[in-house]
N, C-alpha and C. Protein backbone atom coordinates (compact mmCIF):
# COMPACT_ATOMS: atom_id res chain seq x y z
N UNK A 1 0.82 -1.19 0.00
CA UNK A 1 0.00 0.00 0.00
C UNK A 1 0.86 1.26 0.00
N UNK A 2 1.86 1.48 1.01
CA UNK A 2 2.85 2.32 1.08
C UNK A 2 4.12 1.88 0.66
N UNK A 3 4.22 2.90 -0.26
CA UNK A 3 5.11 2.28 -1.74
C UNK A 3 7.04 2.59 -0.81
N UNK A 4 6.89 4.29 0.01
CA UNK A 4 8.15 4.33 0.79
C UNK A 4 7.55 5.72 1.96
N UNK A 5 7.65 4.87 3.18
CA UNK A 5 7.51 5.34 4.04
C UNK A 5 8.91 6.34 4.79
N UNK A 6 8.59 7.51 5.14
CA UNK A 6 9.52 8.39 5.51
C UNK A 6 9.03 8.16 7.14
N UNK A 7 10.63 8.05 7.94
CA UNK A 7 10.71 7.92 9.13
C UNK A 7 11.47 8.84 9.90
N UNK A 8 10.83 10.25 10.42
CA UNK A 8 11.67 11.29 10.95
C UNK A 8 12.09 10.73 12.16
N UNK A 9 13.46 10.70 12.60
CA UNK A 9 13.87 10.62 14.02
C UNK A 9 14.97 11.85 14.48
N UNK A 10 14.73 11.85 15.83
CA UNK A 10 15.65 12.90 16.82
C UNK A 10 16.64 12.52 16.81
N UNK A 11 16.79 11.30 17.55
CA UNK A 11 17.98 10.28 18.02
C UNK A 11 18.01 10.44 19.52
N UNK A 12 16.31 10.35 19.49
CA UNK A 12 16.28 9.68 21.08
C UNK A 12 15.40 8.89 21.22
N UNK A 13 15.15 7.67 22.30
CA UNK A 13 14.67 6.63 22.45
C UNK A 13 13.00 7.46 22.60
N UNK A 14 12.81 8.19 22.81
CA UNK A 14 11.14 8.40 22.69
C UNK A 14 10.60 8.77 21.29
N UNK A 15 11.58 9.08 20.31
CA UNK A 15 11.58 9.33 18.85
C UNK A 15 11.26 8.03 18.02
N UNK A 16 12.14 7.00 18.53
CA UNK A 16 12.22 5.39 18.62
C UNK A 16 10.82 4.92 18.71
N UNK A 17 10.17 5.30 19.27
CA UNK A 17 8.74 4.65 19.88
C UNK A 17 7.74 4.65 18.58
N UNK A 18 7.68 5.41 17.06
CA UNK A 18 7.01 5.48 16.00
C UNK A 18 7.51 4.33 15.15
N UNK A 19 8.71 3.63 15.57
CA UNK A 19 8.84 2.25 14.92
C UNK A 19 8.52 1.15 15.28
N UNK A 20 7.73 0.69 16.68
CA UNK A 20 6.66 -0.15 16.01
C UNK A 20 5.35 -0.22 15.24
N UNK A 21 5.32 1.35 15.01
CA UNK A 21 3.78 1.56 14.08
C UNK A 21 4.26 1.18 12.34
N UNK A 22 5.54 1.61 12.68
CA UNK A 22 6.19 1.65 11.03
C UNK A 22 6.52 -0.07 10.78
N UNK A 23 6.42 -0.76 11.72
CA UNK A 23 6.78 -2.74 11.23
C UNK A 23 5.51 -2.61 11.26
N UNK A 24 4.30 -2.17 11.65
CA UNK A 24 2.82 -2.81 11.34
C UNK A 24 2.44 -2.63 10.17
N UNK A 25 3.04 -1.02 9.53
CA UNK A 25 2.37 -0.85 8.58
C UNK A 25 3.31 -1.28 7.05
N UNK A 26 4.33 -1.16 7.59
CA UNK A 26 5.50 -1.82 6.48
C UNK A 26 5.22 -3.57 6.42
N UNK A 27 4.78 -4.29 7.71
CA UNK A 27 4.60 -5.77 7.78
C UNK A 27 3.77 -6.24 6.59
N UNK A 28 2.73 -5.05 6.43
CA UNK A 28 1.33 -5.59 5.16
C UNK A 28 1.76 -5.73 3.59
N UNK A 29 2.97 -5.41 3.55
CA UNK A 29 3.30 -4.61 2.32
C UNK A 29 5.27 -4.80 2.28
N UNK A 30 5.70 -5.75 2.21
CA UNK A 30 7.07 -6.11 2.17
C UNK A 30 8.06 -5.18 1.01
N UNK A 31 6.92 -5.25 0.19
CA UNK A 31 7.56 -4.20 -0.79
C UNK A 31 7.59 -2.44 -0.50
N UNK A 32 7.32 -2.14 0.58
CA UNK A 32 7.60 -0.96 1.06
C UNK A 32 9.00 -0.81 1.17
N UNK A 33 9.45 0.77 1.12
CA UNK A 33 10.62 1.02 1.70
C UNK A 33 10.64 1.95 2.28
N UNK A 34 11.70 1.43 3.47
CA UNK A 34 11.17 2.87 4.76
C UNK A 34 12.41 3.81 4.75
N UNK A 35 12.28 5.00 5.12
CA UNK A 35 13.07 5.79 4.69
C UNK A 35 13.69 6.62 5.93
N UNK A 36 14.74 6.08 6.59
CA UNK A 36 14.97 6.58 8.12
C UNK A 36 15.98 8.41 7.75
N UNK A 37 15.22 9.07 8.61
CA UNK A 37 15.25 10.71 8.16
C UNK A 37 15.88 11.10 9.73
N UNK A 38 17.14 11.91 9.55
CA UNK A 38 17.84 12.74 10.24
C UNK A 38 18.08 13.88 10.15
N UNK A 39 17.33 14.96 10.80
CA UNK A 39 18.10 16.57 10.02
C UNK A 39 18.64 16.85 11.02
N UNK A 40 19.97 17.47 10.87
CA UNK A 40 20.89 17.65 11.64
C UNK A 40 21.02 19.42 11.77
N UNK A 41 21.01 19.73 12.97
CA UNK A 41 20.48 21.31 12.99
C UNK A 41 21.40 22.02 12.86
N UNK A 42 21.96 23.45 12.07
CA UNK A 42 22.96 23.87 12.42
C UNK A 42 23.30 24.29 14.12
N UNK A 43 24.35 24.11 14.14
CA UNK A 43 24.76 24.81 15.88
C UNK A 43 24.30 26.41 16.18
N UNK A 44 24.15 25.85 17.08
CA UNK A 44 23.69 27.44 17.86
C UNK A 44 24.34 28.30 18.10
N UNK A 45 24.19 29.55 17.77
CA UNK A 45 24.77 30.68 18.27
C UNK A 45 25.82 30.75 19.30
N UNK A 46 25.17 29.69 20.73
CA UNK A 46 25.84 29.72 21.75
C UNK A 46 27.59 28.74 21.67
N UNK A 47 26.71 27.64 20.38
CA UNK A 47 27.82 26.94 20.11
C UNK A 47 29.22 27.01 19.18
N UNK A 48 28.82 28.34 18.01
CA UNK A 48 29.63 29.02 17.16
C UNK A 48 30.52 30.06 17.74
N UNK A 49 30.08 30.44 19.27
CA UNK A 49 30.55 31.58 19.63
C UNK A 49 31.98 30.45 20.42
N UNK A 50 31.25 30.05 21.19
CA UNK A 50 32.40 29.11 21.72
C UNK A 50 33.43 28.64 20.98
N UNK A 51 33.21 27.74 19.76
CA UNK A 51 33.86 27.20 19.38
C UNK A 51 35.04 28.42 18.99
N UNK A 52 34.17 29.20 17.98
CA UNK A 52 35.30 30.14 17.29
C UNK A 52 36.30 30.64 18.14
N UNK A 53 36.10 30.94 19.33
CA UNK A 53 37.41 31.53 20.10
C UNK A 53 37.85 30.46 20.37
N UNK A 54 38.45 29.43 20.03
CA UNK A 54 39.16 28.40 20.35
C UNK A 54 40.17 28.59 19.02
N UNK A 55 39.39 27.50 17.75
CA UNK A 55 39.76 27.83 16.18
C UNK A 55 38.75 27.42 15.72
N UNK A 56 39.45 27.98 14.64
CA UNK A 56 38.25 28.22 13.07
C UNK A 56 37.94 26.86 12.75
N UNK A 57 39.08 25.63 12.57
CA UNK A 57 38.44 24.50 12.12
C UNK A 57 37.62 23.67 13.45
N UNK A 58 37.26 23.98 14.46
CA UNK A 58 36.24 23.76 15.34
C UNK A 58 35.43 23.14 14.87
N UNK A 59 35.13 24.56 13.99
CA UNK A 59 33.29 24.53 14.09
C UNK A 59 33.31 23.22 13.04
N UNK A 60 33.87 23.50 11.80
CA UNK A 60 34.00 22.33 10.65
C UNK A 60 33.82 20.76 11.42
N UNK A 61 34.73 20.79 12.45
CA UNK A 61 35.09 19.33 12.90
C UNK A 61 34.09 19.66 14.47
N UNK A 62 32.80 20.13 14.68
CA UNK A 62 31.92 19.69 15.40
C UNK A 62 30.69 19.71 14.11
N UNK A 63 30.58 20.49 12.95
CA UNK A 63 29.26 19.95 12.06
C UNK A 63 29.88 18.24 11.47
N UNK A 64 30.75 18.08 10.80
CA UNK A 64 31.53 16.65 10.98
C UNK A 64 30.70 15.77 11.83
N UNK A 65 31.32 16.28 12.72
CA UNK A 65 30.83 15.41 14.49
C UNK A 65 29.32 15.08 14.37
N UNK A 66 28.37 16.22 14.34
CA UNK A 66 27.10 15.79 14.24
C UNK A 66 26.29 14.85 12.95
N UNK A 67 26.82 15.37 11.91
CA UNK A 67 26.43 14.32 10.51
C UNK A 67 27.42 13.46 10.65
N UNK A 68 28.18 12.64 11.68
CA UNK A 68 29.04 11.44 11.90
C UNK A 68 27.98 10.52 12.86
N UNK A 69 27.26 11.53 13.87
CA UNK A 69 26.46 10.71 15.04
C UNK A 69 25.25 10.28 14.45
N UNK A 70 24.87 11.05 13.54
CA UNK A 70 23.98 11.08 12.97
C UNK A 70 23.58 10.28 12.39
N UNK A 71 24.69 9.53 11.50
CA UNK A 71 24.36 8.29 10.07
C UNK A 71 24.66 7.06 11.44
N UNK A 72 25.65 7.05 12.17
CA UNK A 72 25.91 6.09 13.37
C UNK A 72 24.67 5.76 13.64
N UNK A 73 23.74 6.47 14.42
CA UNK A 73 22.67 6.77 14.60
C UNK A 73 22.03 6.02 13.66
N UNK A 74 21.27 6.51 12.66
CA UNK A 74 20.55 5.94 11.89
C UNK A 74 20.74 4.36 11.02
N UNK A 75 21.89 3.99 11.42
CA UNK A 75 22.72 3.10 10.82
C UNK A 75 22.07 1.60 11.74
N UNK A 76 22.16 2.38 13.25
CA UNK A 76 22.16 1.36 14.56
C UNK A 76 20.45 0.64 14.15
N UNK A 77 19.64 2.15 13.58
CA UNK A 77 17.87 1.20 13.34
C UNK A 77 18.06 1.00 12.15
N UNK A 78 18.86 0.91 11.51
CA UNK A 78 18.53 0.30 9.96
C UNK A 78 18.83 -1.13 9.97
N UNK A 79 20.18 -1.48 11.02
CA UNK A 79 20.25 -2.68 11.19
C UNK A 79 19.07 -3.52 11.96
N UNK A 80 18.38 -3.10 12.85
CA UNK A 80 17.51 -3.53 14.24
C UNK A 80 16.41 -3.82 12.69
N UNK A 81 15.90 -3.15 11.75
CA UNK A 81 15.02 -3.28 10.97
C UNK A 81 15.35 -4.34 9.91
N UNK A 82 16.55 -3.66 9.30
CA UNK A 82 17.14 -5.22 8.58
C UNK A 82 16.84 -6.58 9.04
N UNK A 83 17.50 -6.72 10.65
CA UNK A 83 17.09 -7.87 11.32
C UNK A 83 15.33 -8.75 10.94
N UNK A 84 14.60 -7.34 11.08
CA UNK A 84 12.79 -7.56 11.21
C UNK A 84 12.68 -8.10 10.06
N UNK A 85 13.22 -8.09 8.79
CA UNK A 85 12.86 -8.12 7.52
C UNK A 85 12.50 -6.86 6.68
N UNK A 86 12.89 -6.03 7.40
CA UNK A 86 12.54 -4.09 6.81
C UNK A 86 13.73 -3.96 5.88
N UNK A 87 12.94 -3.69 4.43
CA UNK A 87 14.24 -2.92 4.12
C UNK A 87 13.87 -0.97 4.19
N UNK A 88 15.17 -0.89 4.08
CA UNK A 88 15.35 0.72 4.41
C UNK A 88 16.12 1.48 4.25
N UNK A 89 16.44 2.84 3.91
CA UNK A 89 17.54 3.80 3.44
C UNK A 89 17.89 4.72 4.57
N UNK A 90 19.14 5.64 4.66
CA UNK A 90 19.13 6.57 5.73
C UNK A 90 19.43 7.90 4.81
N UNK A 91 18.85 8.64 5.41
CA UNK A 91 18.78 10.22 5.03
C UNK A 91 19.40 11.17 6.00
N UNK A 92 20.59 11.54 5.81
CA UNK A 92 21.19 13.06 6.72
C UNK A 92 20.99 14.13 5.98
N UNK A 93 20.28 15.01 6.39
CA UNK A 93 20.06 16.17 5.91
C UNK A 93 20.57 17.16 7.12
N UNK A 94 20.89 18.56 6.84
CA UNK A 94 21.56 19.55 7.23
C UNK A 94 20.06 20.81 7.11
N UNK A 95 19.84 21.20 8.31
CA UNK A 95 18.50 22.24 8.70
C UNK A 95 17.58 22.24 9.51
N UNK A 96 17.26 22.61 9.61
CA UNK A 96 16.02 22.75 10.14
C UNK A 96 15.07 21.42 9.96
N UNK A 97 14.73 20.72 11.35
CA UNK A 97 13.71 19.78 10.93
C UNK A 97 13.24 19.45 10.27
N UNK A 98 11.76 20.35 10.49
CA UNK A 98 10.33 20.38 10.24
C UNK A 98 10.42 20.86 8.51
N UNK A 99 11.59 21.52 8.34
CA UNK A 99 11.90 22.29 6.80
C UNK A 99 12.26 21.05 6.26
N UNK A 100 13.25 20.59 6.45
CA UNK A 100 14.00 19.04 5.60
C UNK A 100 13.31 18.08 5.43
N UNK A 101 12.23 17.35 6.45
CA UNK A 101 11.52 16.50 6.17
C UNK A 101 10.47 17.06 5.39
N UNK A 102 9.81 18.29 5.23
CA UNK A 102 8.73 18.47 3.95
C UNK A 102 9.69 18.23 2.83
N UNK A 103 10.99 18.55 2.93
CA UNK A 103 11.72 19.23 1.35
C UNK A 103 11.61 17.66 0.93
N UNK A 104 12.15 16.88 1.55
CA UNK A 104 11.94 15.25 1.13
C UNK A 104 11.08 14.68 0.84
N UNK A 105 9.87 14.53 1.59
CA UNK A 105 8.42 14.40 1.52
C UNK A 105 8.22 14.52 0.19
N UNK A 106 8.37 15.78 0.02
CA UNK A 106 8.17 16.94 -1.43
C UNK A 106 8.77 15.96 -2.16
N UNK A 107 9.92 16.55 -2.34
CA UNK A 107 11.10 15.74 -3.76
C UNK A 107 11.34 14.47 -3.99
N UNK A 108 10.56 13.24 -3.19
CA UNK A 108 10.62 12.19 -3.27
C UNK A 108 9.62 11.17 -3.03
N UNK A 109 8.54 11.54 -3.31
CA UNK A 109 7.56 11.03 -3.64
C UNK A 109 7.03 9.96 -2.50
N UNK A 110 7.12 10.51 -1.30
CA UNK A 110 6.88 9.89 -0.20
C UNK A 110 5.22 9.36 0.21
N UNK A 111 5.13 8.65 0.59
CA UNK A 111 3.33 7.95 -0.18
C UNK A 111 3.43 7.83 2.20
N UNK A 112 3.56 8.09 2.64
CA UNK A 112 3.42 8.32 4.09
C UNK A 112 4.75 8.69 5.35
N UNK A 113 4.17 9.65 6.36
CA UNK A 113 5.24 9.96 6.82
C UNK A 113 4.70 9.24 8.71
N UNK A 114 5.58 8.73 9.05
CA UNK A 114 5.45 7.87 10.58
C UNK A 114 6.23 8.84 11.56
N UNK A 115 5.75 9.75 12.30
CA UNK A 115 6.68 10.57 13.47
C UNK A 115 6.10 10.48 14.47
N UNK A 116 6.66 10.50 15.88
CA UNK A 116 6.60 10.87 17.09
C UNK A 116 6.60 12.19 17.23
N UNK A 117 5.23 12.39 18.43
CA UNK A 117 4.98 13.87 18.55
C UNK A 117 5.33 13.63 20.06
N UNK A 118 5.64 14.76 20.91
CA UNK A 118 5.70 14.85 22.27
C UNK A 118 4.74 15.19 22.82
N UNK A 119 3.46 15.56 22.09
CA UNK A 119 2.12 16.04 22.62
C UNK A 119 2.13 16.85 23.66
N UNK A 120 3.19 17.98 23.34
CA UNK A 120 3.13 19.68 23.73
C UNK A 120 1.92 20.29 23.71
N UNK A 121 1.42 20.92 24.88
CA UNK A 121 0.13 21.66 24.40
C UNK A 121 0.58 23.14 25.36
N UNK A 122 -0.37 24.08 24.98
CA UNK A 122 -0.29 25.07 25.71
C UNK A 122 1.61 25.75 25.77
N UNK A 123 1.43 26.66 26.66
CA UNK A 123 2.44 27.49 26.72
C UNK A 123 4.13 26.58 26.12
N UNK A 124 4.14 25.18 26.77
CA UNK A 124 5.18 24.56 26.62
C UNK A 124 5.52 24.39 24.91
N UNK A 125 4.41 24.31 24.39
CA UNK A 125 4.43 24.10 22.79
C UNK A 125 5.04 25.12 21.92
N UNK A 126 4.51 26.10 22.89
CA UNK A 126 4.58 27.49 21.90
C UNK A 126 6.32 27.72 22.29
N UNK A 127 6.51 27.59 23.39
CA UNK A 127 8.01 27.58 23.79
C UNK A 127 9.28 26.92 22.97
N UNK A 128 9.18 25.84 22.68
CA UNK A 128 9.66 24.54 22.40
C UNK A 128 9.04 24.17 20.63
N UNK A 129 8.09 24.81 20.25
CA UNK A 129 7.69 24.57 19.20
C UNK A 129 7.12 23.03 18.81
N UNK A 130 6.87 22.96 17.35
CA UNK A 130 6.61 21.32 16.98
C UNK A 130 6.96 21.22 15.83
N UNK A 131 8.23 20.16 15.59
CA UNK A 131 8.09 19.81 14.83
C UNK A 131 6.94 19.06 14.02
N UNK A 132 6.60 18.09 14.43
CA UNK A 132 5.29 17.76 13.81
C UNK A 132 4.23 18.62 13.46
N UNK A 133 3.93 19.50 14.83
CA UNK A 133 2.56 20.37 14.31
C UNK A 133 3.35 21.00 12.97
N UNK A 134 4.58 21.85 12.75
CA UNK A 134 4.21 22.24 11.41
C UNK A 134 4.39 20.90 10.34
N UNK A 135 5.34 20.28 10.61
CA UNK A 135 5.18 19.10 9.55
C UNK A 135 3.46 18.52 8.97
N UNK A 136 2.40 18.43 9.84
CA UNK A 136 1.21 18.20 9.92
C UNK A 136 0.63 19.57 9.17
N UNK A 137 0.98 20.78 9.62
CA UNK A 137 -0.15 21.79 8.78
C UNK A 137 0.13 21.91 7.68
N UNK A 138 1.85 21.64 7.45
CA UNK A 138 2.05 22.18 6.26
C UNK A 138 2.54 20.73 4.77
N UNK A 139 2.10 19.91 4.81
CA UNK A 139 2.42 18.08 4.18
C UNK A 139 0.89 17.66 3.91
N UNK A 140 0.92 17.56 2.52
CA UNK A 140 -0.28 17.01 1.91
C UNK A 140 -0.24 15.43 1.90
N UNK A 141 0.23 14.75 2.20
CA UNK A 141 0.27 13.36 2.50
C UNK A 141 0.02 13.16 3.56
N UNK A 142 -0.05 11.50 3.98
CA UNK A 142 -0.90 11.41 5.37
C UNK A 142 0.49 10.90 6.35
N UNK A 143 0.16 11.45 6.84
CA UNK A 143 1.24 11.72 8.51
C UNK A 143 0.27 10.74 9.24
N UNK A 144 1.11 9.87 10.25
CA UNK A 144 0.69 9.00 11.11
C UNK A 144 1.34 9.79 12.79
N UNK A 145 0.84 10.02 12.84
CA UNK A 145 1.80 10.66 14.44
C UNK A 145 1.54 10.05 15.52
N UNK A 146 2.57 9.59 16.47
CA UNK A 146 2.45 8.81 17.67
C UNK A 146 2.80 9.35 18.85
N UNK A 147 1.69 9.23 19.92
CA UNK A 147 2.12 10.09 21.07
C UNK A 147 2.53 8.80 21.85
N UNK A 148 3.49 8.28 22.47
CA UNK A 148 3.18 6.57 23.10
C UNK A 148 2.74 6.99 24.50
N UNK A 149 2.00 5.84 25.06
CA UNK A 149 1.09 5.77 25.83
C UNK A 149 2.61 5.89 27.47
N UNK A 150 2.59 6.74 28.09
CA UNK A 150 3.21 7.51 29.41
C UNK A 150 4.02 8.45 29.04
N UNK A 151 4.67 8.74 27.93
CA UNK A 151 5.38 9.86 26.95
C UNK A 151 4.89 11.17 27.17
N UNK A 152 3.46 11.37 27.32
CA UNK A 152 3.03 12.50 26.67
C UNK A 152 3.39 13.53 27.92
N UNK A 153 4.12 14.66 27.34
CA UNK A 153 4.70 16.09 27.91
C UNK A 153 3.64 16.54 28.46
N UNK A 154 3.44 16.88 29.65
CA UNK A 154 2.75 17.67 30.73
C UNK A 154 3.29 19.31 30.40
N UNK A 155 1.98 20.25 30.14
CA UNK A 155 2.58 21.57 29.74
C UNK A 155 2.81 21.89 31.17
């Protein structure tokens, strides 16, 4: 049914929790391919400032560092899925979340997207933002979003 499923993760174990929805729905349909998604954020202000008064190749060899943890990362569930019988690709992208996973979505013909939401409401949301909520307002395909059951963020 779902020809390639896109799988946004953080690279934390509560991010983790939208892959057993993704073996239920990949289980029906072997010929799916799931598509494990990393955007890797640029560093922060707080972290460019630091680095640079040290040296210049810092910063180079901490963005390195993060698109290194990153594919590691995504590498560790591609195998755990391999194992299941999943096949699957990994995606490092460089930006902004909620921006990178539409741009993919978009440019690659993604037929469903499987994410973990933290089910932020109220002041904490607006603080902290969502990825998902904009991924959700702004993605014409159908988004599956998972809050798992003791997870959900208390505003």
């Amino acid at each position: 049914m779902y020809k390639k499923i896109l799988v946004p993760l953080d690279g934390s174990e509560f991010g983790e929790c939208s892959l057993e929805h993704v073996r239920a729905v990949a289980s029906d349909d072997k010929a799916s391919k799931i598509v494990l998604f990393r955007a890797v954020e640029p560093l922060s202000v707080e972290d460019v400032s630091r680095l640079a008064v040290k040296k210049d190749d810092l910063l180079y060899k901490a963005e390195v560092d993060n698109q290194s943890e990153a594919r590691n990362y995504l590498g560790k569930i591609k195998r755990r899925l391999t194992r299941g019988g999943l096949k699957s690709e990994m995606v490092v992208a460089d930006g902004d979340a909620a921006d990178e996973i539409l741009a993919y979505a978009r440019d690659n013909q993604v037929d469903l997207i499987v994410m973990t939401t933290h089910g932020r409401s109220g002041a904490s949301r607006w603080f902290f933002g969502s990825v998902a909520e904009k991924v959700l307002q702004h993605c014409p395909i159908p988004i599956l979003l998972v809050t798992p059951a003791g997870c959900r963020i208390s505003p």
